[in-house]
C-alpha atoms as a PDB file:
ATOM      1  CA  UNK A   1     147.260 163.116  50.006  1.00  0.00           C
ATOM      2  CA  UNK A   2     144.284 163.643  52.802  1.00  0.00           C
ATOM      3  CA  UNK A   3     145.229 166.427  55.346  1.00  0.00           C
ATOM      4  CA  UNK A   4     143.221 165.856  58.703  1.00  0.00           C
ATOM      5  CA  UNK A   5     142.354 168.111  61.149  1.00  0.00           C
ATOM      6  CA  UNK A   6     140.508 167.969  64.961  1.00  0.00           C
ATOM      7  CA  UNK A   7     138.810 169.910  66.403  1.00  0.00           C
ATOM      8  CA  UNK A   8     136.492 169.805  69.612  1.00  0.00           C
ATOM      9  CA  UNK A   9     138.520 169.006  72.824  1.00  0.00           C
ATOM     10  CA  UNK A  10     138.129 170.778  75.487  1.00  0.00           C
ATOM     11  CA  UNK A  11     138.108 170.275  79.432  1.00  0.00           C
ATOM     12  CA  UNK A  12     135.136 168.460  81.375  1.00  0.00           C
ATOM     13  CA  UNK A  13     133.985 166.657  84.248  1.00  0.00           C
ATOM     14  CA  UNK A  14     133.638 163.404  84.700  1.00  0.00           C
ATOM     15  CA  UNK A  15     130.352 162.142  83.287  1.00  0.00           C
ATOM     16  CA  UNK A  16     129.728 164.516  80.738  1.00  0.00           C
ATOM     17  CA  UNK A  17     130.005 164.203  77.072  1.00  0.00           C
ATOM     18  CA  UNK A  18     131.792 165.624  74.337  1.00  0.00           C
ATOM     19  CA  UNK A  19     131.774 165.474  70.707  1.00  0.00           C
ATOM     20  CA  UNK A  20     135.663 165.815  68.531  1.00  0.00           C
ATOM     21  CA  UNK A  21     135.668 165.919  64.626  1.00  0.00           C
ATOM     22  CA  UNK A  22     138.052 165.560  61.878  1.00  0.00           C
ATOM     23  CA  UNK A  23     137.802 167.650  58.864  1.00  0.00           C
ATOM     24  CA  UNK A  24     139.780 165.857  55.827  1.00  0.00           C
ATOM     25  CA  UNK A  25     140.535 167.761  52.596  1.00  0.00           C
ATOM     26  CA  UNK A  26     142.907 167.622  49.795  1.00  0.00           C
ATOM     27  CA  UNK A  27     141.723 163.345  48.704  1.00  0.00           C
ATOM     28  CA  UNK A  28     138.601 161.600  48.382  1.00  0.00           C
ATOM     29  CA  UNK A  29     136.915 160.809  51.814  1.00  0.00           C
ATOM     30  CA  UNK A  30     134.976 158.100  50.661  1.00  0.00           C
ATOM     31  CA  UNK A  31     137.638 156.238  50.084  1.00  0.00           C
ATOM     32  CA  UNK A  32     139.620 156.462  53.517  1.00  0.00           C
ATOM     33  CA  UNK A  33     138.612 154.347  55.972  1.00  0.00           C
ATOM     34  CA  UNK A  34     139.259 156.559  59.513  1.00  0.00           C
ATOM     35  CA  UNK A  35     140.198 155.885  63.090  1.00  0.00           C
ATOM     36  CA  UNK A  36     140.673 157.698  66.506  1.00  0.00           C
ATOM     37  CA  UNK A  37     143.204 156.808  68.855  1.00  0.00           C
ATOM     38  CA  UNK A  38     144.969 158.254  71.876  1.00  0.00           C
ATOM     39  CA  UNK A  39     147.507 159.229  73.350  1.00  0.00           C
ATOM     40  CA  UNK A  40     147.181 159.468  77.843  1.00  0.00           C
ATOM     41  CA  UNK A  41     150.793 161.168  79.293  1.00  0.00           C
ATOM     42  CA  UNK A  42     153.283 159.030  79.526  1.00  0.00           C
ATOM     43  CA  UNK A  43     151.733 155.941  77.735  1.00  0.00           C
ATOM     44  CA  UNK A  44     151.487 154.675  74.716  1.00  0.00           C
ATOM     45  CA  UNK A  45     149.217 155.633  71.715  1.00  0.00           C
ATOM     46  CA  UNK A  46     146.357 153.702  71.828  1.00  0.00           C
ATOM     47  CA  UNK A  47     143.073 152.398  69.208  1.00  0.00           C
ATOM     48  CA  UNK A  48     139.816 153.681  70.296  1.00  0.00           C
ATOM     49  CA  UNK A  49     137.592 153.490  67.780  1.00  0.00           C
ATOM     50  CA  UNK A  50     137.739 152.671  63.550  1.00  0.00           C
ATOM     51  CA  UNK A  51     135.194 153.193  60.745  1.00  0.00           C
ATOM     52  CA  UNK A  52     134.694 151.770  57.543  1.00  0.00           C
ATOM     53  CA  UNK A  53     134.760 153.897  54.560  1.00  0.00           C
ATOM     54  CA  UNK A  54     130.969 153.690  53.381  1.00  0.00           C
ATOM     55  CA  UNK A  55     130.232 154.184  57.894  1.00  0.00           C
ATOM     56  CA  UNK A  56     128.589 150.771  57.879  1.00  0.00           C
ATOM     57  CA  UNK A  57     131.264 149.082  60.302  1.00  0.00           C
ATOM     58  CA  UNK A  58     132.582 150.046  63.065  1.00  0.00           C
ATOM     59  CA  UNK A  59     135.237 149.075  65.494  1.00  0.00           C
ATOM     60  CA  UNK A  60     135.957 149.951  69.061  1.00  0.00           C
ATOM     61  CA  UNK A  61     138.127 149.138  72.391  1.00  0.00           C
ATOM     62  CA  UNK A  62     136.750 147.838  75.075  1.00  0.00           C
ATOM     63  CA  UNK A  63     137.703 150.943  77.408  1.00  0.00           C
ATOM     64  CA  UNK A  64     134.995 152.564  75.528  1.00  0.00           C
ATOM     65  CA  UNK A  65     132.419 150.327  74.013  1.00  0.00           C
ATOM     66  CA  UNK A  66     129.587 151.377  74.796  1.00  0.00           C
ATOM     67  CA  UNK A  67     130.532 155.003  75.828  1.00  0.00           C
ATOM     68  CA  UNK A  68     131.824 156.368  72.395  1.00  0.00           C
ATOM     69  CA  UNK A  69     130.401 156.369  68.895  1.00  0.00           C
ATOM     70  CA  UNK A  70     132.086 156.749  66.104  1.00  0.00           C
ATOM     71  CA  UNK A  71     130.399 157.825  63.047  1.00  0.00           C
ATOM     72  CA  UNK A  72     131.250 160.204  59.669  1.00  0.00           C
ATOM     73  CA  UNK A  73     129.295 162.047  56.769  1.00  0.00           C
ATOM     74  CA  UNK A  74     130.874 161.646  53.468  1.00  0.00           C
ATOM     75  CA  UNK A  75     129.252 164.693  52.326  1.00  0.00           C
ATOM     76  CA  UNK A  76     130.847 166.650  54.961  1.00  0.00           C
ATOM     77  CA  UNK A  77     134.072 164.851  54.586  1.00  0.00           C
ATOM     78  CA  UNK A  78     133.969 164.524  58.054  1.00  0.00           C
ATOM     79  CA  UNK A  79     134.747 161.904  61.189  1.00  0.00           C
ATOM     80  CA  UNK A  80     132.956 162.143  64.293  1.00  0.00           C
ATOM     81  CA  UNK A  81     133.858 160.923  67.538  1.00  0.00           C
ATOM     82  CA  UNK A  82     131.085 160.880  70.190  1.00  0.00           C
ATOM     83  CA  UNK A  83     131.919 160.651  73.969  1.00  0.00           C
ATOM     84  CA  UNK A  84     129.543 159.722  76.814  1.00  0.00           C
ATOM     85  CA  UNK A  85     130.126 158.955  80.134  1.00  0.00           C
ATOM     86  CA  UNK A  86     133.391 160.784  79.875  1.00  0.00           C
ATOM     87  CA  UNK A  87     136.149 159.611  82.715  1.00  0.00           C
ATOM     88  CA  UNK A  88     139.337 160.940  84.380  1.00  0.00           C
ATOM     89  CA  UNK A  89     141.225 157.825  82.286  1.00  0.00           C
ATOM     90  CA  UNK A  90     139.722 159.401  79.047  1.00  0.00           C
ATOM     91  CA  UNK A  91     142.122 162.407  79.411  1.00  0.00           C
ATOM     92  CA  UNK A  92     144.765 162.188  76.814  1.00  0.00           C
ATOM     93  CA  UNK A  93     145.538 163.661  73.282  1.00  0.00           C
ATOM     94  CA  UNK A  94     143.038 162.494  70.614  1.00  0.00           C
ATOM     95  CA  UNK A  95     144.203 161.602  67.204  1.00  0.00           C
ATOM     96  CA  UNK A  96     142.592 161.253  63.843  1.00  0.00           C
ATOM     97  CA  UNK A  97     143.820 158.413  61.562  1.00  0.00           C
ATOM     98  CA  UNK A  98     142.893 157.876  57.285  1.00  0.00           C
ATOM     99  CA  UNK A  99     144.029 154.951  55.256  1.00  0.00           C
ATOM    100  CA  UNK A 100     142.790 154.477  51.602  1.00  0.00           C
ATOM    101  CA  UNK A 101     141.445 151.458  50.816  1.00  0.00           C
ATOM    102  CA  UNK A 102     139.073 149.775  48.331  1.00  0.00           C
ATOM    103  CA  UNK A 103     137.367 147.490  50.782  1.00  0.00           C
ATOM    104  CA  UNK A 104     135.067 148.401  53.188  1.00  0.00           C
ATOM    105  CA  UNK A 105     136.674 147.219  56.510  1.00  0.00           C
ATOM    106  CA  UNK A 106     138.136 149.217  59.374  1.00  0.00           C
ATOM    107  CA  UNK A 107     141.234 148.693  60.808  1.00  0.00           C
ATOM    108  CA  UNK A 108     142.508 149.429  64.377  1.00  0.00           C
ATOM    109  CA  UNK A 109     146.392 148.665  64.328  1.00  0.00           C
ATOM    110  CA  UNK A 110     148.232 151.968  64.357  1.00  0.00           C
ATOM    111  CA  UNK A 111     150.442 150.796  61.784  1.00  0.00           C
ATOM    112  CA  UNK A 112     147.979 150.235  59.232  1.00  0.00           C
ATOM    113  CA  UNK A 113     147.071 154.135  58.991  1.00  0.00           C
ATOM    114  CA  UNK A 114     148.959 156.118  56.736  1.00  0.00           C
ATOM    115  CA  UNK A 115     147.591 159.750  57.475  1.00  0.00           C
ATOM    116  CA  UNK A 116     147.327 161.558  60.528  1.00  0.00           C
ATOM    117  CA  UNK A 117     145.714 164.468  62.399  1.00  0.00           C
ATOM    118  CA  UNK A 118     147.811 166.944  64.953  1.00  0.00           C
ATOM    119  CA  UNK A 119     145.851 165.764  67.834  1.00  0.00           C
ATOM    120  CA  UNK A 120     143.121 167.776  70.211  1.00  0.00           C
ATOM    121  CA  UNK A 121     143.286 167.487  73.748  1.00  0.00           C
ATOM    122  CA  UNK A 122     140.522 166.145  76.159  1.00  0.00           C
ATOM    123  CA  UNK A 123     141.050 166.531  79.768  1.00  0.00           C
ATOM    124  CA  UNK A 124     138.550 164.779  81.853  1.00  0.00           C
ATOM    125  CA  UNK A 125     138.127 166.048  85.762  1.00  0.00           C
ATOM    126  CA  UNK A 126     137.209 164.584  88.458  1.00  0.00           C
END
């Protein structure tokens, strides 16, 4: 089965960017389709973004559409999670999802992952 790990949180001010990957081994990447979510103090873990398995779709929530860009390299066996125009409400755990699937879709339901990362924290100042 895939093991995931992040990496690249860190703590910044509001309004600058920051870039978190997730490392898979042990499976074939290709054939995951990935997600981030979230996870803010005291709430609830939340979708943020989801990529196909070929990188050709792509998913996000409308807290950060247009802010955050998913994107992954096969080769690399690597997900990438872009963030621009960071904010205070961005602050929260980030996690790193897999499912394996044949079809190239994403999916953005928490439930529908079946592997996931230990989380790297992002703390946004203001």
């Amino acid at each position: 089965q895939v093991q995931l790990v992040e990496a690249g949180g860190g703590l910044v001010q509001a309004g600058d960017s920051l870039r978190l990957s997730c490392a898979a081994s042990r499976g074939t990447f290709s054939t995951y389709a990935m997600g981030w979510f979230r996870q803010a103090p005291g709430k609830e873990r939340e979708f943020v973004g989801a990529i196909s398995r070929s990188g050709r779709y792509t998913n996000y929530a409308d807290s950060v559409k247009g802010r955050f860009i998913i994107s992954r390299d096969n080769a690399k066996n690597t997900v990438y999670l872009q963030m621009n125009s960071l904010k205070p409400e961005d602050t929260a755990i980030y996690y790193c999802a897999a499912r394996l699937t044949v079809a190239d879709v994403y999916y953005y339901l928490l439930s529908q992952y079946d592997y996931w990362g230990q989380g790297t924290l992002v703390t946004v100042s203001s």
